[in-house]
C-alpha atoms as a PDB file:
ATOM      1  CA  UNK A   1      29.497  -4.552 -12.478  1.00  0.00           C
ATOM      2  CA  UNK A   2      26.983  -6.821 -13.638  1.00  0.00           C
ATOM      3  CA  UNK A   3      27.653  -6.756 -17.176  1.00  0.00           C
ATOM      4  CA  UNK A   4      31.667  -7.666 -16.310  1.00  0.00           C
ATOM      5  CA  UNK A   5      30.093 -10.474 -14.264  1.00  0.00           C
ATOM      6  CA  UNK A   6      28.086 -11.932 -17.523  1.00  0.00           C
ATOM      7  CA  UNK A   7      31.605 -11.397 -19.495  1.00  0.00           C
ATOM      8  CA  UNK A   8      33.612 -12.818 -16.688  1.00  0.00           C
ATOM      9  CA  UNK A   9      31.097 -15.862 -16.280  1.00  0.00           C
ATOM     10  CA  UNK A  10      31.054 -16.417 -20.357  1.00  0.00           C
ATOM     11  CA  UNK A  11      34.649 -16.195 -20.275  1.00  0.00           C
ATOM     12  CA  UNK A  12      35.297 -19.267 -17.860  1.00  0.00           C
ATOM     13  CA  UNK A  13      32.183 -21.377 -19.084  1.00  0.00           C
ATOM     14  CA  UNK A  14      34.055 -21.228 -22.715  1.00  0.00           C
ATOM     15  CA  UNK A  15      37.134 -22.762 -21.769  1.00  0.00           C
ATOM     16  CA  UNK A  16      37.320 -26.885 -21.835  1.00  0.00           C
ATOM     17  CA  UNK A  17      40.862 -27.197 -21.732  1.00  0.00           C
ATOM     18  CA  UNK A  18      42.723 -26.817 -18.737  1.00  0.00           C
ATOM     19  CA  UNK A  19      46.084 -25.440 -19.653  1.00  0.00           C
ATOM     20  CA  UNK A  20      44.212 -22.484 -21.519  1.00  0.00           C
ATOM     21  CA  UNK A  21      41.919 -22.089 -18.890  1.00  0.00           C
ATOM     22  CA  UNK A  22      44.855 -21.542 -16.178  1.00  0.00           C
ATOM     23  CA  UNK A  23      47.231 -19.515 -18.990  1.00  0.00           C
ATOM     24  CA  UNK A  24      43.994 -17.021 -19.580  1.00  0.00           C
ATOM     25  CA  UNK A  25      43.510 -16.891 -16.035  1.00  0.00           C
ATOM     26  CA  UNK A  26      46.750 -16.150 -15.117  1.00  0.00           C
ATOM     27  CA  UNK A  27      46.861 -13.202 -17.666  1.00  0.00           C
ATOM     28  CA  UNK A  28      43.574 -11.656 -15.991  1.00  0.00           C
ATOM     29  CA  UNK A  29      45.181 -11.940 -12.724  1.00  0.00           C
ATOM     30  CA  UNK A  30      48.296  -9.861 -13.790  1.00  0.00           C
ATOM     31  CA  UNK A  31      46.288  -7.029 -15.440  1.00  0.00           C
ATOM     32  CA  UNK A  32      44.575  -4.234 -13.216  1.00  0.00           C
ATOM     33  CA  UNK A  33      41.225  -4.647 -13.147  1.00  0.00           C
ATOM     34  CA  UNK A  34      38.941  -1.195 -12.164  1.00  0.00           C
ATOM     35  CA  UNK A  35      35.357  -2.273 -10.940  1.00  0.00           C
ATOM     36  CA  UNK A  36      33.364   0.941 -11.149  1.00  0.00           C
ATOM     37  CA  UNK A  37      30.477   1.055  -9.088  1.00  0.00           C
ATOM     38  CA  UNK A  38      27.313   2.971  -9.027  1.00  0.00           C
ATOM     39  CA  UNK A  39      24.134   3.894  -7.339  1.00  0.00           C
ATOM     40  CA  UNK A  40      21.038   5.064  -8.324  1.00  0.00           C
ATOM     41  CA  UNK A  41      19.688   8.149  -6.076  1.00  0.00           C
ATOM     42  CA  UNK A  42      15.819   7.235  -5.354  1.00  0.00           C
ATOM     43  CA  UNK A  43      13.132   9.505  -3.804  1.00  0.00           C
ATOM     44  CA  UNK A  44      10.371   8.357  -1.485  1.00  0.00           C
ATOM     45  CA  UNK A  45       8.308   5.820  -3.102  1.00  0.00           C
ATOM     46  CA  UNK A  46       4.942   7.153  -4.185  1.00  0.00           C
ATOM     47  CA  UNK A  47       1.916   4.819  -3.594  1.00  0.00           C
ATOM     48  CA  UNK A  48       0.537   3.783  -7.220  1.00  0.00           C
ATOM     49  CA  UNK A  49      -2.571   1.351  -7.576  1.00  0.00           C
ATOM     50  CA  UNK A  50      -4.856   0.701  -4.879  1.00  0.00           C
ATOM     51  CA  UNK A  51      -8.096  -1.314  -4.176  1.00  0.00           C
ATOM     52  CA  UNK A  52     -10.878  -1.100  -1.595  1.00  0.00           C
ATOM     53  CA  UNK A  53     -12.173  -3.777   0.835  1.00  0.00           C
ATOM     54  CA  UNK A  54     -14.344  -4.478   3.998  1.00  0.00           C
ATOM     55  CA  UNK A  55     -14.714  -7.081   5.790  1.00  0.00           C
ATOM     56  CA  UNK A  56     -16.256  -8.115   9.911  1.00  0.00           C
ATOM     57  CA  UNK A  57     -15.318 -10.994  11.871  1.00  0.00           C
ATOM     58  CA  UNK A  58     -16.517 -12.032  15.115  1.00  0.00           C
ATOM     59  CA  UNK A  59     -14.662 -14.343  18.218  1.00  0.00           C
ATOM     60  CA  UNK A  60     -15.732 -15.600  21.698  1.00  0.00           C
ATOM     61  CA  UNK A  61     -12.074 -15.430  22.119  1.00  0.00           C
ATOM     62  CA  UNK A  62     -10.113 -12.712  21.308  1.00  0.00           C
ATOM     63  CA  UNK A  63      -9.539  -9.654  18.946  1.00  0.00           C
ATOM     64  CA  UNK A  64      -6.844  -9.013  17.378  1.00  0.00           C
ATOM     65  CA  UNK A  65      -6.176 -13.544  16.170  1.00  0.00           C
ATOM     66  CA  UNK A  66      -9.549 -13.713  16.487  1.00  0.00           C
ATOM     67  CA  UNK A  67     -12.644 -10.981  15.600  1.00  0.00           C
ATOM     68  CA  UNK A  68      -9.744  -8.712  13.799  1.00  0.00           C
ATOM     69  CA  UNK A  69      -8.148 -11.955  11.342  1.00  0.00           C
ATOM     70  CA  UNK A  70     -11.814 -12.646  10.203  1.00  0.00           C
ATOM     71  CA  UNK A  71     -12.617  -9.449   9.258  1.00  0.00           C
ATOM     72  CA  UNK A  72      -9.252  -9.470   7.268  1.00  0.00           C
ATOM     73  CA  UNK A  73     -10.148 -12.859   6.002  1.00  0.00           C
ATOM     74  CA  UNK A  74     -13.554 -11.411   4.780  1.00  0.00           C
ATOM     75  CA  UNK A  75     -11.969  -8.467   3.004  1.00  0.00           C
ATOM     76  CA  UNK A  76      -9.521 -10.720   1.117  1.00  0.00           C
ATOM     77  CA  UNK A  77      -6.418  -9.347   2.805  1.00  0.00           C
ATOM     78  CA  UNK A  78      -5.563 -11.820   5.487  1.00  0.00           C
ATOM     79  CA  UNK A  79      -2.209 -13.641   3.928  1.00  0.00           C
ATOM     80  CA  UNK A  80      -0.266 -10.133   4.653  1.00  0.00           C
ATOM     81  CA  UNK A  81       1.114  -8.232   7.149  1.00  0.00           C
ATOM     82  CA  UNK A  82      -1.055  -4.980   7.820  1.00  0.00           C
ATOM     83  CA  UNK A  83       0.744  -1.849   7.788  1.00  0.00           C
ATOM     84  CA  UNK A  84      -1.231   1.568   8.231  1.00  0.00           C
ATOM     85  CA  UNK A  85      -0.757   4.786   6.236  1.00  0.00           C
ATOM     86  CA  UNK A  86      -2.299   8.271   6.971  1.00  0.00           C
ATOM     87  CA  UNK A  87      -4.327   9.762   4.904  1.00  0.00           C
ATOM     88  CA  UNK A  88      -3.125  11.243   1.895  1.00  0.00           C
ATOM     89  CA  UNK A  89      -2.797   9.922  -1.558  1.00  0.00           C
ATOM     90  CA  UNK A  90      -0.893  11.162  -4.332  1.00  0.00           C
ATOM     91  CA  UNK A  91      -2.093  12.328  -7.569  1.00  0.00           C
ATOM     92  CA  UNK A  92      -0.831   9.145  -9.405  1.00  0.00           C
ATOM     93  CA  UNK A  93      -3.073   6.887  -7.168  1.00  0.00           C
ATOM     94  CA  UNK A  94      -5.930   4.908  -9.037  1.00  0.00           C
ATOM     95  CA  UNK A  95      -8.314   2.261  -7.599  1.00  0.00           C
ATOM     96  CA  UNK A  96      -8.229  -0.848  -9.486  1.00  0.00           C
ATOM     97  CA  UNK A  97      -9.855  -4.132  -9.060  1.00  0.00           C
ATOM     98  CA  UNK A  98      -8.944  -6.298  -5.992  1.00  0.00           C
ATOM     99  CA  UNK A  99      -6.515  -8.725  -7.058  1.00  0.00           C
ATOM    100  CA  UNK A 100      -7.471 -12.751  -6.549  1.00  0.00           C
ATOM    101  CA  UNK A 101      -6.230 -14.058  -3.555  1.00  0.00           C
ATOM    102  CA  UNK A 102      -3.768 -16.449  -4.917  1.00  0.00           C
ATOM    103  CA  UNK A 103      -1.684 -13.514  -5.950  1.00  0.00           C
ATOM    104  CA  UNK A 104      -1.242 -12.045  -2.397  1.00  0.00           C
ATOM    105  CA  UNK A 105       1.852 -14.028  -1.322  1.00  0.00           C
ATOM    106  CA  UNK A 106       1.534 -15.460   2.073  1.00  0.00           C
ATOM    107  CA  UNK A 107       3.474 -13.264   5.021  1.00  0.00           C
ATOM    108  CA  UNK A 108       3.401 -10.294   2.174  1.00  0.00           C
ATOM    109  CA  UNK A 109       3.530  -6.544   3.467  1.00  0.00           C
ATOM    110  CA  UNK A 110       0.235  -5.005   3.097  1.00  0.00           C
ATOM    111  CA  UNK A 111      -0.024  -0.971   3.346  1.00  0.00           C
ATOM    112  CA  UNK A 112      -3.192   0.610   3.869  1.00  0.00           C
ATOM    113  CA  UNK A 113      -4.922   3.456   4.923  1.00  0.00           C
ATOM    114  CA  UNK A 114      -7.821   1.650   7.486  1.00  0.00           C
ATOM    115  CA  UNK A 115     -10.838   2.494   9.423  1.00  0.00           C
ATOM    116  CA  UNK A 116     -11.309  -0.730  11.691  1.00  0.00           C
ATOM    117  CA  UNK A 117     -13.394  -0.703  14.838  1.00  0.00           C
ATOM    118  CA  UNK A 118     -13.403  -3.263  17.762  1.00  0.00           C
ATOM    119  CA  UNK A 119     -16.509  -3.852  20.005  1.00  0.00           C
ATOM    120  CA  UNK A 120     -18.104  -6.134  22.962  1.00  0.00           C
ATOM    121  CA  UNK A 121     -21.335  -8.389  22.158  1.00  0.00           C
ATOM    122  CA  UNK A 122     -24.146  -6.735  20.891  1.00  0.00           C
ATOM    123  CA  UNK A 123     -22.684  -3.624  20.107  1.00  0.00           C
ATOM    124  CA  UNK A 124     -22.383  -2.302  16.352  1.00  0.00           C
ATOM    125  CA  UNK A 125     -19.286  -2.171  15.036  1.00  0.00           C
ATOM    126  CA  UNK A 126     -18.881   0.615  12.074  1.00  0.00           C
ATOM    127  CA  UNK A 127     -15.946   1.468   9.773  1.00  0.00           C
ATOM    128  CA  UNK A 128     -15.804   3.576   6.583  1.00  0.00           C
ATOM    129  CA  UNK A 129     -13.616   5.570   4.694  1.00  0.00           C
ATOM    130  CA  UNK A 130     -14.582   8.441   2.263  1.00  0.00           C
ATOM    131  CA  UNK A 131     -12.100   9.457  -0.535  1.00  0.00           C
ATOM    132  CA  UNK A 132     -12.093  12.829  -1.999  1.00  0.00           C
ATOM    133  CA  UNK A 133      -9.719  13.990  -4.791  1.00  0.00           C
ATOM    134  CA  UNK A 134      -8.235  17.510  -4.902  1.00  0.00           C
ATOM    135  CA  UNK A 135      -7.850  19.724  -8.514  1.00  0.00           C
ATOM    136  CA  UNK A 136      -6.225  23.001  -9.237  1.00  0.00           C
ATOM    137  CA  UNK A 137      -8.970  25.661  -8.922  1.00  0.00           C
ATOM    138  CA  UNK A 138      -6.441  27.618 -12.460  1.00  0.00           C
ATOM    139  CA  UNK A 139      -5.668  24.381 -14.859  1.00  0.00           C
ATOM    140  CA  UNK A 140      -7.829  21.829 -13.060  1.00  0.00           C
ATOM    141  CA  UNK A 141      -4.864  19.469 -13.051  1.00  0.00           C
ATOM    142  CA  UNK A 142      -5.567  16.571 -10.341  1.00  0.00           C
ATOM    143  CA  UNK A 143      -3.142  17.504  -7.373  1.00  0.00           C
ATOM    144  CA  UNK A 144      -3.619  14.455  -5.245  1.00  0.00           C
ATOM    145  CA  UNK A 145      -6.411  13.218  -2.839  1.00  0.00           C
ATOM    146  CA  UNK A 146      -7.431  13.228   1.412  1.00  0.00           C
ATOM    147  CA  UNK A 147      -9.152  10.180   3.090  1.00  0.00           C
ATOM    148  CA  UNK A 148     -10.660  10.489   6.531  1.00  0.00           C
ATOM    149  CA  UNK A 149     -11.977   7.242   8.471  1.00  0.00           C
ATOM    150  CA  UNK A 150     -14.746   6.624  11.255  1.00  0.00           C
ATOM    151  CA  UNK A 151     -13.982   4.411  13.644  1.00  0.00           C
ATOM    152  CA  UNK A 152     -17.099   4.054  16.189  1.00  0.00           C
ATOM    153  CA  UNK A 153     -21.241   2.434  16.840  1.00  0.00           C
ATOM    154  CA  UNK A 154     -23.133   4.619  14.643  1.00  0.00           C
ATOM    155  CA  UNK A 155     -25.500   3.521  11.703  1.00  0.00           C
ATOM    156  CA  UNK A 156     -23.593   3.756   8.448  1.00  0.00           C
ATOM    157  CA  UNK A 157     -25.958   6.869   7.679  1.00  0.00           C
ATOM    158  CA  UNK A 158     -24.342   8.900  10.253  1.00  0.00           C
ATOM    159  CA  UNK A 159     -21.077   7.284   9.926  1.00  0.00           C
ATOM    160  CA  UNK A 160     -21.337   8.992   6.003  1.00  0.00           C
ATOM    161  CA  UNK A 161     -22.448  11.980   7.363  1.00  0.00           C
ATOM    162  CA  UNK A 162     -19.700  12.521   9.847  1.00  0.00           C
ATOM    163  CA  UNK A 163     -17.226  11.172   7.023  1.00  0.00           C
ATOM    164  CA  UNK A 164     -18.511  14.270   4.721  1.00  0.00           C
ATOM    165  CA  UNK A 165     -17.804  16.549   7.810  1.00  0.00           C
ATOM    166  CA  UNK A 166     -14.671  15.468   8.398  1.00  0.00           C
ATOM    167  CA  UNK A 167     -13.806  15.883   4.642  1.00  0.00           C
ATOM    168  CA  UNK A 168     -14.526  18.658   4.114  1.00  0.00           C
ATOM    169  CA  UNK A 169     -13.137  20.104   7.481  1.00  0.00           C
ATOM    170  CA  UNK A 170      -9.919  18.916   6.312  1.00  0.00           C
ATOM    171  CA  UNK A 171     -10.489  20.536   2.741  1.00  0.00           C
ATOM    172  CA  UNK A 172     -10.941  23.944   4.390  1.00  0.00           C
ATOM    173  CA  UNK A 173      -7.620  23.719   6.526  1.00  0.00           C
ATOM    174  CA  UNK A 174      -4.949  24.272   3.857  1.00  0.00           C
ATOM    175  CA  UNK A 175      -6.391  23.053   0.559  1.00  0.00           C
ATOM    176  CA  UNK A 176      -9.328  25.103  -0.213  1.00  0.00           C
ATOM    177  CA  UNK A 177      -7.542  28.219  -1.758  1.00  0.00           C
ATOM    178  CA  UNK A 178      -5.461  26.568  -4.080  1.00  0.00           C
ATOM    179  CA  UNK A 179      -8.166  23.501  -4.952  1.00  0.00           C
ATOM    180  CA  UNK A 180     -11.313  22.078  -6.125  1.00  0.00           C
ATOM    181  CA  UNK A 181     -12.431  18.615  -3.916  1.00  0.00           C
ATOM    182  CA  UNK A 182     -14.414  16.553  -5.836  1.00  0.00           C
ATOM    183  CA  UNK A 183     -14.965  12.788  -7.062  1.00  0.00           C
ATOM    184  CA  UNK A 184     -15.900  11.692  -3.563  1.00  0.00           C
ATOM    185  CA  UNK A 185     -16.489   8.204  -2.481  1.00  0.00           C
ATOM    186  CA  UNK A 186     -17.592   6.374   0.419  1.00  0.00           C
ATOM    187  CA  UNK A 187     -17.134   3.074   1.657  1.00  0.00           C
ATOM    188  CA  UNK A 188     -18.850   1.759   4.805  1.00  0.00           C
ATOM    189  CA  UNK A 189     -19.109  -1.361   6.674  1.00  0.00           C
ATOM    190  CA  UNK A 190     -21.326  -1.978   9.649  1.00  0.00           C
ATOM    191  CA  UNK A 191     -23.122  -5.207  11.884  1.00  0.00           C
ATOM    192  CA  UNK A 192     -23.400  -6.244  15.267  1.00  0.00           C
ATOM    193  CA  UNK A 193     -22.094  -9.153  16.516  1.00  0.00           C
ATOM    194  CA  UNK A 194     -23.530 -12.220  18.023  1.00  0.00           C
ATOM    195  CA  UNK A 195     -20.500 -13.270  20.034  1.00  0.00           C
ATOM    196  CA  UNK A 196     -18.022 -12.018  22.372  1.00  0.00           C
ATOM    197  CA  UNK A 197     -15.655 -10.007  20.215  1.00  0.00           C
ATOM    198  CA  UNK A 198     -16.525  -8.077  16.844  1.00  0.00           C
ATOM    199  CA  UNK A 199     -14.595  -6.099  14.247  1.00  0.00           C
ATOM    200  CA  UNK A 200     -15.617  -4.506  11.485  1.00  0.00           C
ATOM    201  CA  UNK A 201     -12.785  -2.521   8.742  1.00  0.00           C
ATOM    202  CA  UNK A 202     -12.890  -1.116   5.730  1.00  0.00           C
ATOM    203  CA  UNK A 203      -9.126  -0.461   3.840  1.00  0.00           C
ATOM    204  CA  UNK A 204      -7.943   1.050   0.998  1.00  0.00           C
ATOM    205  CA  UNK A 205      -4.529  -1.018   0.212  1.00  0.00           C
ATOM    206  CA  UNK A 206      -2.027   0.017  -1.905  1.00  0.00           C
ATOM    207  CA  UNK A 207      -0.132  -2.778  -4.706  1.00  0.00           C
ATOM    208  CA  UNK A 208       2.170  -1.088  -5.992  1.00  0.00           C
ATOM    209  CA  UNK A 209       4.791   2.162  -5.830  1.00  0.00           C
ATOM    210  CA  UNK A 210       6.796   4.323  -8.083  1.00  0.00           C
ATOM    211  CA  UNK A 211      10.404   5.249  -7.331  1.00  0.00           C
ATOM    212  CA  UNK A 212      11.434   9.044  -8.571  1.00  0.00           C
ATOM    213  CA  UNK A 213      15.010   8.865  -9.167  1.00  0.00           C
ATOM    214  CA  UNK A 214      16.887  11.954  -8.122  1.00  0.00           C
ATOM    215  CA  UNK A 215      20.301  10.925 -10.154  1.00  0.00           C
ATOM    216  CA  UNK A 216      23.135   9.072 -10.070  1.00  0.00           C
ATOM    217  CA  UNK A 217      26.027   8.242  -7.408  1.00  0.00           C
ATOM    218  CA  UNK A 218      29.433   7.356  -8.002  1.00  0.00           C
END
């Protein structure tokens, strides 16, 4: 339909005369005209690139406008709209480097898979994330990858080691027959703050998607 819009619109831009223009026109209007429209079928989008961040913020005010937005502000992320994921990623995925800010459009959707903790004064505030990456045990093809988060006061020590438990707890319930988890990572982010509020996050954020199409509808 698009293409007969481009003929239609170079059809009537053509004409400078106003008799032809109407005589043409007229002939269109008596001849049957079949728009034929189609759809394209399209799967569940499949997260693509992705980049990891941290950032902690502290507020004698408030949390989520205040401790929360400065923690987002000092992990680069704070122009877009946070959405959360669980925690799986699919084999495509690959970390890339954290885009410059001035290419995060203001009001933006932002999806992530987060660890973010809140706390009172003088408490610590830890987040992390640790990334592990699953591969066929027969033809060592890359099947996809698990994240688990921490969310609570520990030391970033036993925030990793608790991150490696979970892991690999989640490895051994329904992946560890079939696959191979290796390439991990972990990514922490700890401090205590001085004021009333504190929040500390770490996110992995997604900045792009694929689109399987399935086929065509008439």
């Amino acid at each position: 339909m698009f293409k007969q819009f481009l003929v239609l619109k170079s059809f009537f831009s053509s004409k400078s005369n106003g008799e032809e223009f109407h005589k043409n026109n007229s002939t269109v209007a008596e001849s049957k005209i079949k728009i034929q429209q189609k759809s394209l079928l399209v799967g569940n989008r499949i997260p693509k690139n992705f980049f990891l961040t941290s950032g902690a913020g502290e507020s004698d005010i408030t949390v989520h406008a205040g401790s929360y937005h400065l923690a987002l502000k000092e992990a680069g992320i704070e122009r877009c709209n946070i959405v959360t994921y669980s925690s799986i990623l699919p084999s495509i995925a690959t970390e890339v480097e954290k885009p410059a800010q001035e290419e995060m459009i203001h009001g933006s959707v932002m999806e992530t898979i987060m660890a973010c903790t809140d706390v009172l004064k003088g408490e610590m505030a830890t987040a992390g994330l640790i990334i592990g990456w699953l591969y066929d045990k027969k033809t060592d093809e890359k099947y996809g990858g698990l994240v688990c988060e921490y969310h609570g006061n520990d030391d970033e020590g036993t925030a990793s080691q608790e991150l490696s438990a979970s892991l690999n707890e989640l490895h051994a319930n329904g992946f560890s027959e079939r696959f191979n988890l290796r390439d991990i990572k972990i990514v922490t982010k700890s401090f205590v703050p001085a004021k009333k509020f504190g929040t500390s996050l770490v996110a992995l954020c997604f900045t792009d998607y694929a689109y399987p199409v399935l086929g065509v509808m008439e």
